[in-house]
Protein backbone atom coordinates (compact mmCIF):
# COMPACT_ATOMS: atom_id res chain seq x y z
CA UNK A 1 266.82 -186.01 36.09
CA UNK A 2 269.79 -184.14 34.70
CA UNK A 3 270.08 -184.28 30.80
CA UNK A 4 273.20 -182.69 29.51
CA UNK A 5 275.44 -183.39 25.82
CA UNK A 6 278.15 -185.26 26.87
CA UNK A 7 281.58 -183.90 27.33
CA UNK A 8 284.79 -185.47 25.49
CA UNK A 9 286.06 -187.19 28.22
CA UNK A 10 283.17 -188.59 29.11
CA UNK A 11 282.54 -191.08 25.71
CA UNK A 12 284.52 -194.08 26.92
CA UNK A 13 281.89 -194.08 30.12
CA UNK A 14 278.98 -194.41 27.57
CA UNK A 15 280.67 -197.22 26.37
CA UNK A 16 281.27 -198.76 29.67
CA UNK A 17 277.01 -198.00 30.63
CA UNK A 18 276.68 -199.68 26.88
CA UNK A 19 278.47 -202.96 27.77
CA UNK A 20 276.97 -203.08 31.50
CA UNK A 21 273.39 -202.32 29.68
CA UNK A 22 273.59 -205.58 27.39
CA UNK A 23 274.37 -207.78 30.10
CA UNK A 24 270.63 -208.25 30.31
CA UNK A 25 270.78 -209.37 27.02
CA UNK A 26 272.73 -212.56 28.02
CA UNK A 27 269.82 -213.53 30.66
CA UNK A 28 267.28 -214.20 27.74
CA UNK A 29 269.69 -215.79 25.14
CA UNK A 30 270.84 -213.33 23.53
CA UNK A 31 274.52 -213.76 23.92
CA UNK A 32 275.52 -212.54 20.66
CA UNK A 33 274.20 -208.83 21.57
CA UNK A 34 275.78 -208.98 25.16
CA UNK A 35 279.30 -209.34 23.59
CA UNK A 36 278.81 -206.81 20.65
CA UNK A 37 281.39 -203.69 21.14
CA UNK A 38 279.81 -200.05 21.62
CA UNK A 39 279.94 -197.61 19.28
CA UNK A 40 283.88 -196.60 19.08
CA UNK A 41 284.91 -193.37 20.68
CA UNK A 42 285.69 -191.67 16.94
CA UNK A 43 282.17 -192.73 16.38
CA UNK A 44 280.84 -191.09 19.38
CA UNK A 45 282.32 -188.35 19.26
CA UNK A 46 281.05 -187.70 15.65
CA UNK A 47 277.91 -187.95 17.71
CA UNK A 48 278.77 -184.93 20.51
CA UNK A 49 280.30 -182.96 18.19
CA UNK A 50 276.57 -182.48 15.42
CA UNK A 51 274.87 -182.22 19.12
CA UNK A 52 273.15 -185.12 19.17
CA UNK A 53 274.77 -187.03 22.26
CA UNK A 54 273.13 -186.47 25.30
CA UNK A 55 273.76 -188.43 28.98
CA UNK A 56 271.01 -188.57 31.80
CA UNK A 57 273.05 -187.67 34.99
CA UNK A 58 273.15 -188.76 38.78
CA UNK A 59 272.77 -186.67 41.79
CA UNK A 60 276.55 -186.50 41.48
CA UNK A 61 276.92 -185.16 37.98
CA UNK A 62 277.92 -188.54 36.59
CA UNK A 63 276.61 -190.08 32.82
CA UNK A 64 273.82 -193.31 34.11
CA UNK A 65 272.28 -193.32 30.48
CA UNK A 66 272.73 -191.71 27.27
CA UNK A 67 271.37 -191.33 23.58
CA UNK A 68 273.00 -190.63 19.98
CA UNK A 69 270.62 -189.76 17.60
CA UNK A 70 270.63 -188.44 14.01
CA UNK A 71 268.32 -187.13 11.19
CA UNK A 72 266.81 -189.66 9.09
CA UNK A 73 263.97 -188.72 6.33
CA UNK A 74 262.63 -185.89 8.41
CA UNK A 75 262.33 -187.36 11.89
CA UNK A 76 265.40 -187.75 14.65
CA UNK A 77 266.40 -191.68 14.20
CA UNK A 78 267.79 -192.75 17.69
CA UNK A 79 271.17 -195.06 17.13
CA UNK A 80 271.14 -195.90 20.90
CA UNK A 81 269.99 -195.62 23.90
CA UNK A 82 271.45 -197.04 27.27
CA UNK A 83 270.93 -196.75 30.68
CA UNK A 84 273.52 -198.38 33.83
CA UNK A 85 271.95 -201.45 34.94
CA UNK A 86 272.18 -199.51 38.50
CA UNK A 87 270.23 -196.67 37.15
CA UNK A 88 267.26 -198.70 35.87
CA UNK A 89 264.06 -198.29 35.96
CA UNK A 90 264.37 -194.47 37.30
CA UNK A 91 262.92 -192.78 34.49
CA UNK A 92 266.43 -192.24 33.17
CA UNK A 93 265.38 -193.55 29.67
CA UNK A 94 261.90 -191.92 29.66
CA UNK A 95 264.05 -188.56 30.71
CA UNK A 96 266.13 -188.99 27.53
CA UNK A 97 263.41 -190.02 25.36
CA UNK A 98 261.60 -186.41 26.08
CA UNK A 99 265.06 -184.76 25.36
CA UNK A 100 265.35 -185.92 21.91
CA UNK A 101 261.79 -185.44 21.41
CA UNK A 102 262.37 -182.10 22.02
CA UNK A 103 265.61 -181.57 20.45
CA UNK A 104 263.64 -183.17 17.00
CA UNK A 105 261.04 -180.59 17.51
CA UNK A 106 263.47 -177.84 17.79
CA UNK A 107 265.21 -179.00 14.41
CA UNK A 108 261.69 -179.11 12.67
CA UNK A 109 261.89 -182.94 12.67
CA UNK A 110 258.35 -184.46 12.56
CA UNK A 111 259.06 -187.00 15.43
CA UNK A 112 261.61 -189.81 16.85
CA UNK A 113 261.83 -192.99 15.04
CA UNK A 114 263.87 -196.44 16.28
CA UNK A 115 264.86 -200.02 15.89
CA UNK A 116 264.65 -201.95 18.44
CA UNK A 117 264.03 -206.21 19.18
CA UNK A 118 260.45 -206.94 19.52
CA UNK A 119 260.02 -209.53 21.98
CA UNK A 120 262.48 -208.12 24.35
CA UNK A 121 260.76 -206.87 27.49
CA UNK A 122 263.01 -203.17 27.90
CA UNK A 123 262.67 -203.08 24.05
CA UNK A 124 259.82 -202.67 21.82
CA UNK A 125 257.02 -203.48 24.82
CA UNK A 126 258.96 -200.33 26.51
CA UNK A 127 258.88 -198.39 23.84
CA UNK A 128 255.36 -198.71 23.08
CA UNK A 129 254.67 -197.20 26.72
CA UNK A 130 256.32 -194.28 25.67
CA UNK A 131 254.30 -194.08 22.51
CA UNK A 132 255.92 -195.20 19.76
CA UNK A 133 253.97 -197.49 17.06
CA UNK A 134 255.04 -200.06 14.96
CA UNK A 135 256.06 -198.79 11.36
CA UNK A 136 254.64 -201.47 9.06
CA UNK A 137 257.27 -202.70 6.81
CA UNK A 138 255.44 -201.73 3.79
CA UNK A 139 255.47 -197.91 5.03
CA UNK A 140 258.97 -197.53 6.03
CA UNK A 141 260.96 -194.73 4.82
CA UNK A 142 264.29 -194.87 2.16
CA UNK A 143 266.45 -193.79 4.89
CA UNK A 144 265.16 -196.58 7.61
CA UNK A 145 264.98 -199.28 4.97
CA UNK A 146 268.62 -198.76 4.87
CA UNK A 147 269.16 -198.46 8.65
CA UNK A 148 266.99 -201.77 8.71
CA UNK A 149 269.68 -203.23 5.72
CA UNK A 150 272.55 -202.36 7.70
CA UNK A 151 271.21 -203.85 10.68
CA UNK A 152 270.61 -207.02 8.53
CA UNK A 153 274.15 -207.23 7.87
CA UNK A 154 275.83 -207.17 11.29
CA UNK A 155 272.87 -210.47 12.37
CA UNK A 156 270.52 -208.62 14.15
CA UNK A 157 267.69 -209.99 12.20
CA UNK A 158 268.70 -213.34 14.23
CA UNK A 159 265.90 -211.97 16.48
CA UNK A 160 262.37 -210.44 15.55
CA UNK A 161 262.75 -206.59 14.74
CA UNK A 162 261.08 -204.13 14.17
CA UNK A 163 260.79 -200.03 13.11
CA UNK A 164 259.19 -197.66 15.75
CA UNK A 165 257.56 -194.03 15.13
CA UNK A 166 256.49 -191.51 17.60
């Protein structure tokens, strides 16, 4: 598995893998996340340009998955991660997990931390197989109690979330 950054005029593709990625969503109820709009391209490109936009590649060359990531209170907070539906269950996401991982190691960042929905099978279940740990509420960090607010405010908190360390 090929893990590159992503190139300019590749961004609106990682949309496209985003929206084909939350189909699944729609299959267990939750609608709401199926129809939310990927990160804009301005967004993503904020992304590419501080390094920390990175797409899992086919045999061909071509972005299957990628991951946007930034610094938050000393560990490398992934935004989102999102592999093609046709892509799944490859490795592609394990692949970019152990890029980042690296990349926060390389920065001096003391792991990778997430978000994710906790009773969603390719979210926190798959996570902890690639060994994150819940962060108890009580022991989150100023930075992801305000990536946890935010979240609040766009009605994510519809569903069980949670924090994730590893």
């Amino acid at each position: 598995m090929r893990i590159r950054s992503v190139l300019p005029g590749e961004l609106p593709v990682l949309q496209d893998i985003e929206r084909a990625a939350g189909e699944a969503f729609r299959e267990i109820g939750m609608a709401a996340i199926a129809d939310d709009e990927p990160f804009p391209v301005d967004v993503l490109e904020r992304y590419r340009r501080a390094g920390r936009n990175w797409v899992a590649c086919d045999e061909a060359g071509g972005p299957v998955g990628y991951l946007v990531a930034e610094p938050v209170d000393g560990a490398l907070h992934v935004e989102q991660v999102s592999v093609h539906p046709g892509a799944a269950r490859r490795g592609v996401g394990r692949a970019l997990f152990a890029h980042a991982g690296e990349h926060a190691r390389e920065e001096g960042l003391d792991g990778l931390t997430l978000t994710t929905f906790t009773h969603v099978p390719w979210n926190a279940p798959y996570y902890g197989r690639l060994g994150f740990h819940v962060v108890p509420v009580d022991r989150l960090t100023p930075g992801l109690r305000a990536v946890r607010a935010r979240e609040a405010d766009l009605g994510l908190d519809r569903w069980p979330r949670v924090c994730m360390r590893r």
